[in-house]
Protein backbone atom coordinates (compact mmCIF):
# COMPACT_ATOMS: atom_id res chain seq x y z
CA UNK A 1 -9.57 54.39 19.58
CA UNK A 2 -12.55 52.87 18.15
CA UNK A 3 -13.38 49.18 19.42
CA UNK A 4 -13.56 46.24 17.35
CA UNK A 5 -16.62 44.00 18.11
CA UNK A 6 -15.57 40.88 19.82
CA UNK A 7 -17.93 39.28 17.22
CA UNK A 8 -16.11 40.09 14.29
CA UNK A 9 -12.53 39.14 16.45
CA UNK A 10 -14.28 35.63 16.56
CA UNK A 11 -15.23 35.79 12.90
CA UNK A 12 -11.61 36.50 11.59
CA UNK A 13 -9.70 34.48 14.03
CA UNK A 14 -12.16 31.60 12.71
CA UNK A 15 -11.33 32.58 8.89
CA UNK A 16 -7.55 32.64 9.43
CA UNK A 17 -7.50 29.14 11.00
CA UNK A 18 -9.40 27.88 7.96
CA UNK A 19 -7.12 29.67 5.54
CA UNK A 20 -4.28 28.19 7.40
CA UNK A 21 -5.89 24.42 7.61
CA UNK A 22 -6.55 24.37 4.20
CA UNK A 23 -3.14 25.73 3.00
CA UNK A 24 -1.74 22.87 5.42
CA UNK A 25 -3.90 20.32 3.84
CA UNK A 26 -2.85 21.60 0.32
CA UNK A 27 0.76 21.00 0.97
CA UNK A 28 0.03 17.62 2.81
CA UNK A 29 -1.67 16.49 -0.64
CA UNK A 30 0.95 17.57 -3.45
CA UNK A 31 2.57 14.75 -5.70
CA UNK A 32 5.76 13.45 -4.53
CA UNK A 33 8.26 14.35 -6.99
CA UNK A 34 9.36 12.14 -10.09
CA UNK A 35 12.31 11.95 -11.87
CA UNK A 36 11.49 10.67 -15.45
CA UNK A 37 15.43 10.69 -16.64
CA UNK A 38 16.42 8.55 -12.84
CA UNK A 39 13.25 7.14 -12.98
CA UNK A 40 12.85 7.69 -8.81
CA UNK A 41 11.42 9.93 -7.16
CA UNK A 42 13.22 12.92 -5.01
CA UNK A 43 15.73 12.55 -2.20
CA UNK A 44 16.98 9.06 -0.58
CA UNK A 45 15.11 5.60 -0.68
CA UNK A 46 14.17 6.30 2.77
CA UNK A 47 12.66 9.84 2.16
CA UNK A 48 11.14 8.52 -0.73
CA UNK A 49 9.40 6.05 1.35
CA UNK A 50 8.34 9.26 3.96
CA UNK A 51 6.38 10.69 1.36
CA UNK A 52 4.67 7.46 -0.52
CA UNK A 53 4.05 6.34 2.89
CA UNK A 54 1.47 9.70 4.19
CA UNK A 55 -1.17 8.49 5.87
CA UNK A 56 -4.23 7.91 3.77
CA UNK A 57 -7.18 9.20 5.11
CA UNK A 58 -11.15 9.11 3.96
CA UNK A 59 -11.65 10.82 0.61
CA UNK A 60 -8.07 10.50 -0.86
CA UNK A 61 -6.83 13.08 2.02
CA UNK A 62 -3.13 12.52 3.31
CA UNK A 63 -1.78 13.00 6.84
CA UNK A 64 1.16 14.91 7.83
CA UNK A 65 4.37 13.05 6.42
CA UNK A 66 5.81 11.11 9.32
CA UNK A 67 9.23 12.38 10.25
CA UNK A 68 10.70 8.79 11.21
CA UNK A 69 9.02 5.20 9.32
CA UNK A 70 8.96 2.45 12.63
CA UNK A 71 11.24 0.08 12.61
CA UNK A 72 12.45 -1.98 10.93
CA UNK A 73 11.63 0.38 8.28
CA UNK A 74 13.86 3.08 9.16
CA UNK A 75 16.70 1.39 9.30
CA UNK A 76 16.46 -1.02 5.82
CA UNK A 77 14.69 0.58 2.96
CA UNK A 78 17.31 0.90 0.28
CA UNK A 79 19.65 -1.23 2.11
CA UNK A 80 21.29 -4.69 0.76
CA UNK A 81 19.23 -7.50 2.25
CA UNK A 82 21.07 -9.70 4.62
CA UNK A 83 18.71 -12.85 4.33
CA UNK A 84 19.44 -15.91 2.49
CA UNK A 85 17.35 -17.03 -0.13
CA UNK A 86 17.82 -20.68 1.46
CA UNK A 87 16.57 -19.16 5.09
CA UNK A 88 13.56 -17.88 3.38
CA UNK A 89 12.89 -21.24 1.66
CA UNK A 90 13.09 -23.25 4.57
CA UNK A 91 10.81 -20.81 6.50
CA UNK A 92 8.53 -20.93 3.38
CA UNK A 93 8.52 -25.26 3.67
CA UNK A 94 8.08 -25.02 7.54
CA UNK A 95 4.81 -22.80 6.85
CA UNK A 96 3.47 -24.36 4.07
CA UNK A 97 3.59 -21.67 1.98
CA UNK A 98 5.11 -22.24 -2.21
CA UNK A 99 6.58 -18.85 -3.83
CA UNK A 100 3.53 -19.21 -7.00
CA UNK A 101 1.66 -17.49 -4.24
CA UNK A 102 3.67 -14.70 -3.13
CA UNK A 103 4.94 -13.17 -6.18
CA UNK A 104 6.76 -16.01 -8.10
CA UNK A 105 10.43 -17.89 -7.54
CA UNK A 106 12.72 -15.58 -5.56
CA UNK A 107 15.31 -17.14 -7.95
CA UNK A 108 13.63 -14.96 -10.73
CA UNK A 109 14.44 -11.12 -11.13
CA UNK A 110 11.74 -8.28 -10.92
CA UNK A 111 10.30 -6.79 -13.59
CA UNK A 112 12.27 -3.70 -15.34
CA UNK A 113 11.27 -0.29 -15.98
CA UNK A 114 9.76 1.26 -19.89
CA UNK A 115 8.06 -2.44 -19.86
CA UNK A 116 11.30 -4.37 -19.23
CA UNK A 117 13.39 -2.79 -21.58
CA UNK A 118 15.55 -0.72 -19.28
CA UNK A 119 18.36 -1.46 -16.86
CA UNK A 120 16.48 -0.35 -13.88
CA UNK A 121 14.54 -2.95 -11.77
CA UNK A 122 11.43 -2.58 -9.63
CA UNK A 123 12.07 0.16 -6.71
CA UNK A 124 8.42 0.15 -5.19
CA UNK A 125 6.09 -1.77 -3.44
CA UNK A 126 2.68 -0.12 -4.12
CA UNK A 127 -0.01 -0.95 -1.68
CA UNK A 128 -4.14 -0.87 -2.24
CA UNK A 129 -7.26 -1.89 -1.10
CA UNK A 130 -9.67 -3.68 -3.09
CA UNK A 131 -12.89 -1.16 -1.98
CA UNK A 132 -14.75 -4.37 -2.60
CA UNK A 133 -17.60 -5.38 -2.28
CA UNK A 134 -19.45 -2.74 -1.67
CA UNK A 135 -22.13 -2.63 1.79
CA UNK A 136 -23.59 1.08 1.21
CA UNK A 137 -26.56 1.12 -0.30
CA UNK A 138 -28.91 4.41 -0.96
CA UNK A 139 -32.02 2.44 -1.43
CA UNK A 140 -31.92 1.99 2.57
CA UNK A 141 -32.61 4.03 5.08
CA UNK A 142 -29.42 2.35 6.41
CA UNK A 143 -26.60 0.96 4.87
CA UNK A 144 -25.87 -2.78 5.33
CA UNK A 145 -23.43 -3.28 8.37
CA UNK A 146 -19.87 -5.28 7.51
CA UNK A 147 -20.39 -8.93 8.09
CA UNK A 148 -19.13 -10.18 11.53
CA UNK A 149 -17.24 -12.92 9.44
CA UNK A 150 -15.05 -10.70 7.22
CA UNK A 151 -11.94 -11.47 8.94
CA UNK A 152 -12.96 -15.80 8.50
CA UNK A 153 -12.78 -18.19 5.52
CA UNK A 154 -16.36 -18.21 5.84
CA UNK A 155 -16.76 -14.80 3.68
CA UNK A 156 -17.29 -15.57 0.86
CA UNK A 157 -14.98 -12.62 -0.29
CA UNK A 158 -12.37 -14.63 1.52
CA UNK A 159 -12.28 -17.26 -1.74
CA UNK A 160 -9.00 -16.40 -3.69
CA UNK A 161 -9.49 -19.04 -6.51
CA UNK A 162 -13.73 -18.05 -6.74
CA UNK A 163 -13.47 -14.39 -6.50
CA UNK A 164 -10.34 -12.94 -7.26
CA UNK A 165 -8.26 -15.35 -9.67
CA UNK A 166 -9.53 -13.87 -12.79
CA UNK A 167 -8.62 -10.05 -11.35
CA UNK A 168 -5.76 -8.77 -13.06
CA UNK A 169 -5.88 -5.18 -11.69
CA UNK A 170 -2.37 -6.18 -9.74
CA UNK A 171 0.58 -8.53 -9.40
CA UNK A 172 -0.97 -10.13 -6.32
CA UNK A 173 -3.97 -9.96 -3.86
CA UNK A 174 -4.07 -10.90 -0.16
CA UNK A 175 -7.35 -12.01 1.60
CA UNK A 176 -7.99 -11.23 4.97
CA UNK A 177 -7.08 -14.94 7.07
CA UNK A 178 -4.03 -14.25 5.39
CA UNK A 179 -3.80 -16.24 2.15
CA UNK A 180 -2.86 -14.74 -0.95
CA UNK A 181 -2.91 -15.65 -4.96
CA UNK A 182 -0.46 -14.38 -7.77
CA UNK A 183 -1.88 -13.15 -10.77
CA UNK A 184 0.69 -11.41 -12.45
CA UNK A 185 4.46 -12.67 -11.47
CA UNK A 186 6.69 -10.51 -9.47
CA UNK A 187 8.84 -10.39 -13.10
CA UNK A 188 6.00 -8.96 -15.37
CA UNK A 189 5.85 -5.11 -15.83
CA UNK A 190 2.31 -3.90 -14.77
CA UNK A 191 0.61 -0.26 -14.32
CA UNK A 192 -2.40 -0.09 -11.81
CA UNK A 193 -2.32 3.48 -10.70
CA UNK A 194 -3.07 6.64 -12.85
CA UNK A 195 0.30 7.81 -11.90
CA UNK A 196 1.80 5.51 -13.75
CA UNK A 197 -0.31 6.17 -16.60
CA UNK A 198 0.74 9.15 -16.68
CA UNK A 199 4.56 9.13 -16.98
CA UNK A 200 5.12 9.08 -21.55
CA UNK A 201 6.36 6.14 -23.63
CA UNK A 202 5.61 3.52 -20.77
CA UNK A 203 8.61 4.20 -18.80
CA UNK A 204 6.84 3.71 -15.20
CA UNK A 205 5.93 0.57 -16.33
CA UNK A 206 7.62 -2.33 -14.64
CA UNK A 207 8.94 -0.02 -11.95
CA UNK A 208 6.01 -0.74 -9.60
CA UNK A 209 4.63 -4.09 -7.70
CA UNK A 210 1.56 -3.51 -6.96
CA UNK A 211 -0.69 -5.83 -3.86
CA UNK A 212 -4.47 -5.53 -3.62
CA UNK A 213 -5.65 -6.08 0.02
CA UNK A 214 -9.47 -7.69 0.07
CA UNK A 215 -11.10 -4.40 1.82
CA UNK A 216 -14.92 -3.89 1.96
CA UNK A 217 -16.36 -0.84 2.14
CA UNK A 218 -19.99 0.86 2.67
CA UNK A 219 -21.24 4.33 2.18
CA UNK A 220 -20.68 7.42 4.20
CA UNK A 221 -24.22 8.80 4.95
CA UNK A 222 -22.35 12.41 5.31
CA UNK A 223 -21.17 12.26 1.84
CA UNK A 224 -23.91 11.85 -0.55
CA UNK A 225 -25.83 9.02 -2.47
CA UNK A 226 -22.66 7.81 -3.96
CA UNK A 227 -19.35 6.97 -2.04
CA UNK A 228 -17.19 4.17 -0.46
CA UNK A 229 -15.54 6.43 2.14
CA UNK A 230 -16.29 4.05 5.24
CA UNK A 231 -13.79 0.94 5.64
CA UNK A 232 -13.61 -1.45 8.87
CA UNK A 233 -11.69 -0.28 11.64
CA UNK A 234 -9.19 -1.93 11.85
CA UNK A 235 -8.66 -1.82 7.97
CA UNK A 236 -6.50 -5.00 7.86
CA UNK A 237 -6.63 -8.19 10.44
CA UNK A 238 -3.26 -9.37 11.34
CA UNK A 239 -3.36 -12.39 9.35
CA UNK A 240 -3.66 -10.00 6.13
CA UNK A 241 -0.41 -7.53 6.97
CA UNK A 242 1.57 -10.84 8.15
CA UNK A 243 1.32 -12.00 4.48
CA UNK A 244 1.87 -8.42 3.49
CA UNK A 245 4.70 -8.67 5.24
CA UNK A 246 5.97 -12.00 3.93
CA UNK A 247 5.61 -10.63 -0.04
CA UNK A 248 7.70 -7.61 1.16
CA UNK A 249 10.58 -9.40 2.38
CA UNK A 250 9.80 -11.90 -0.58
CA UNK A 251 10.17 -9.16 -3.35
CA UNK A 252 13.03 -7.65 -1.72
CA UNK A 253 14.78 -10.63 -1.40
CA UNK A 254 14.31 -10.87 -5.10
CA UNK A 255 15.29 -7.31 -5.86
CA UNK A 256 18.46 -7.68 -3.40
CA UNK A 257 17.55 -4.62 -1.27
CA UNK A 258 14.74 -3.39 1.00
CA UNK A 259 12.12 -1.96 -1.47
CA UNK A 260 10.18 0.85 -1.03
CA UNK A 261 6.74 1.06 0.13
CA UNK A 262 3.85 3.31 -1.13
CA UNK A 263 0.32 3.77 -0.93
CA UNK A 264 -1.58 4.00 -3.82
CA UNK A 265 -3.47 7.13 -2.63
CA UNK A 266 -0.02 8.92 -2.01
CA UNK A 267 1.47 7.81 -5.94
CA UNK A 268 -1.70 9.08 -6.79
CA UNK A 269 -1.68 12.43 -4.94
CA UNK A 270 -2.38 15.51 -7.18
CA UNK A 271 -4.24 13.56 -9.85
CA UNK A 272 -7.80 14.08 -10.36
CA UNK A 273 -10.26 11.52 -8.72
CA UNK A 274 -7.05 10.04 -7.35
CA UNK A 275 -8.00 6.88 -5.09
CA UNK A 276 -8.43 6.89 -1.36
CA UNK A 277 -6.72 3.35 -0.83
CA UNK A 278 -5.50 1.56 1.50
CA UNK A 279 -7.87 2.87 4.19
CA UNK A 280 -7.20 2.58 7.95
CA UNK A 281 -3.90 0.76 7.42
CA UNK A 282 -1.85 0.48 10.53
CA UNK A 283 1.44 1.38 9.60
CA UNK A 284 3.14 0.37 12.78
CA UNK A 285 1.65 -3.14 12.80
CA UNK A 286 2.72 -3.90 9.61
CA UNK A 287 6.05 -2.97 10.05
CA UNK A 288 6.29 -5.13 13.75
CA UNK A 289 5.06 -8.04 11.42
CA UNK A 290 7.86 -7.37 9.04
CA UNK A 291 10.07 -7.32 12.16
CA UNK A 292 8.95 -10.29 13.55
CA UNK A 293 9.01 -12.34 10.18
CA UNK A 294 12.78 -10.91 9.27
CA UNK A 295 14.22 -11.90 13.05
CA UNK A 296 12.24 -15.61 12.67
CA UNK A 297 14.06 -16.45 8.75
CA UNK A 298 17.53 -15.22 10.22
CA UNK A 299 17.26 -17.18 12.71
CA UNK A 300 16.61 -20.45 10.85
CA UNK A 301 20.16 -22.46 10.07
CA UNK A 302 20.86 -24.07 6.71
CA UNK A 303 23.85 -25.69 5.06
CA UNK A 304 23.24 -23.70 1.40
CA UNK A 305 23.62 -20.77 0.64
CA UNK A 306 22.33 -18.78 -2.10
């Protein structure tokens, strides 16, 4: 029998595992699928939230859908919520913090799907990044670093009122020492993805809250003259996903059960230039701030209920 050179074993063997990498990576990256007549998409709230919730990586690539969301996550999207509105209030007063800035009175419903004209009420939570401003820069040998003070109220990106008041791109964005300013209320139907654009007659609209997180980004020197592939590591300072997590349980509270989560790259998925946000978002450390927050409000005694 005739030998095969071990060059052209190493040659195929190396083909194959591309093949096979990029048919993984195809089937990583398809659309999760929508139901225009129950306006959801497939399977439970919870597997729902498995496939909006895909790891976004750089260049509007998704991960490997996570077989199990960390807790609390797991265990409460699409279930009732068990907090009081007057728990969350209190914990609101005791922090300083009014509802205008996280979405609107929880006394208020959420918007409604086809533009508030149908019976359904907002199901998902979409989150983004800003991708602004921008540090790359091709007329330098070397792109401008991030600023050491990104993460203080000294950056000047930091200034909700200055720099992102006038922005109505979403329902609400969330700077990164935590603060956050509502543009749109939690109750008014708005589009901000291209999957949304894309469903006929509007009927998307309202289903969706969407929450910009103030993320810089700079240029990947591997990808060309023009990109915004490279976003700090970590993408999102604690005080930034602890407000996160605050609107979450705020809009739930509002919508009477655990919402669902989704990143905007993942709605997105299967779309031409679909985005590529949020970038480096820790999953698992948002969801420990959601766990923290939800254990501290049920834990705070009132005499009303509501």
């Amino acid at each position: 029998m005739k030998r095969i050179p071990l060059n052209y074993v190493a040659w195929l063997i190396a083909v194959l595992c591309m093949f096979s990498l990029h048919t993984i990576t195809r089937a990583q990256e398809k659309a999760c699928v929508f139901n225009e007549s129950s306006l959801s998409f497939t399977g439970s709230p919870l597997d729902q939230a498995k496939c909006l919730l895909r790891p976004v990586k750089m260049y509007a690539h998704l991960g490997v859908q996570l077989d199990e969301l960390p807790p609390p996550l797991e265990a409460i999207i699409g279930q009732a919520v068990s907090i009081e509105k007057s728990q969350f209030r209190q914990y609101l007063l005791n922090n300083n913090i009014s509802e205008s800035d996280i979405g609107g009175s929880i006394s208020e419903p959420l918007s409604r799907a086809h533009n508030n004209t149908h019976t359904d009420y907002a199901k998902y939570l979409v989150i983004h990044d800003t991708s602004t401003p921008y540090y790359g820069d091709k007329r330098f040998e070397e792109d401008q670093p991030f600023p050491a003070n990104i993460n203080d109220k000294t950056w000047k990106w930091n200034d909700l009122q200055k720099r992102w008041a006038a922005n109505k791109n979403a329902h609400l964005f969330i700077n990164r020492v935590g603060e956050s300013i509502t543009n749109h209320d939690f109750k008014t139907p708005w589009r901000a993805t291209k999957f949304e654009m894309s469903v006929p007659e509007k009927k998307a609209r309202g289903l969706f809250l969407h929450i910009e997180l103030i993320q810089p980004r700079s240029r990947d020197p591997k990808g060309g003259s023009k990109n915004d592939a490279i976003a700090p590591k970590p993408g999102f300072p604690d005080a930034q996903l602890e407000r996160l997590a605050l609107v979450y349980i705020a809009a739930s509270i509002r919508g009477g059960q655990w919402m669902i989560p989704a990143f905007h790259c993942a709605l997105d998925a299967g779309i031409p230039d679909a985005h590529d946000d949020p970038q480096n978002f820790d999953l698992n450390q948002w969801a420990s701030k959601i766990n923290t927050l939800v254990r501290s409000i049920q834990a705070i005694e009132t005499t009303n209920k509501e």
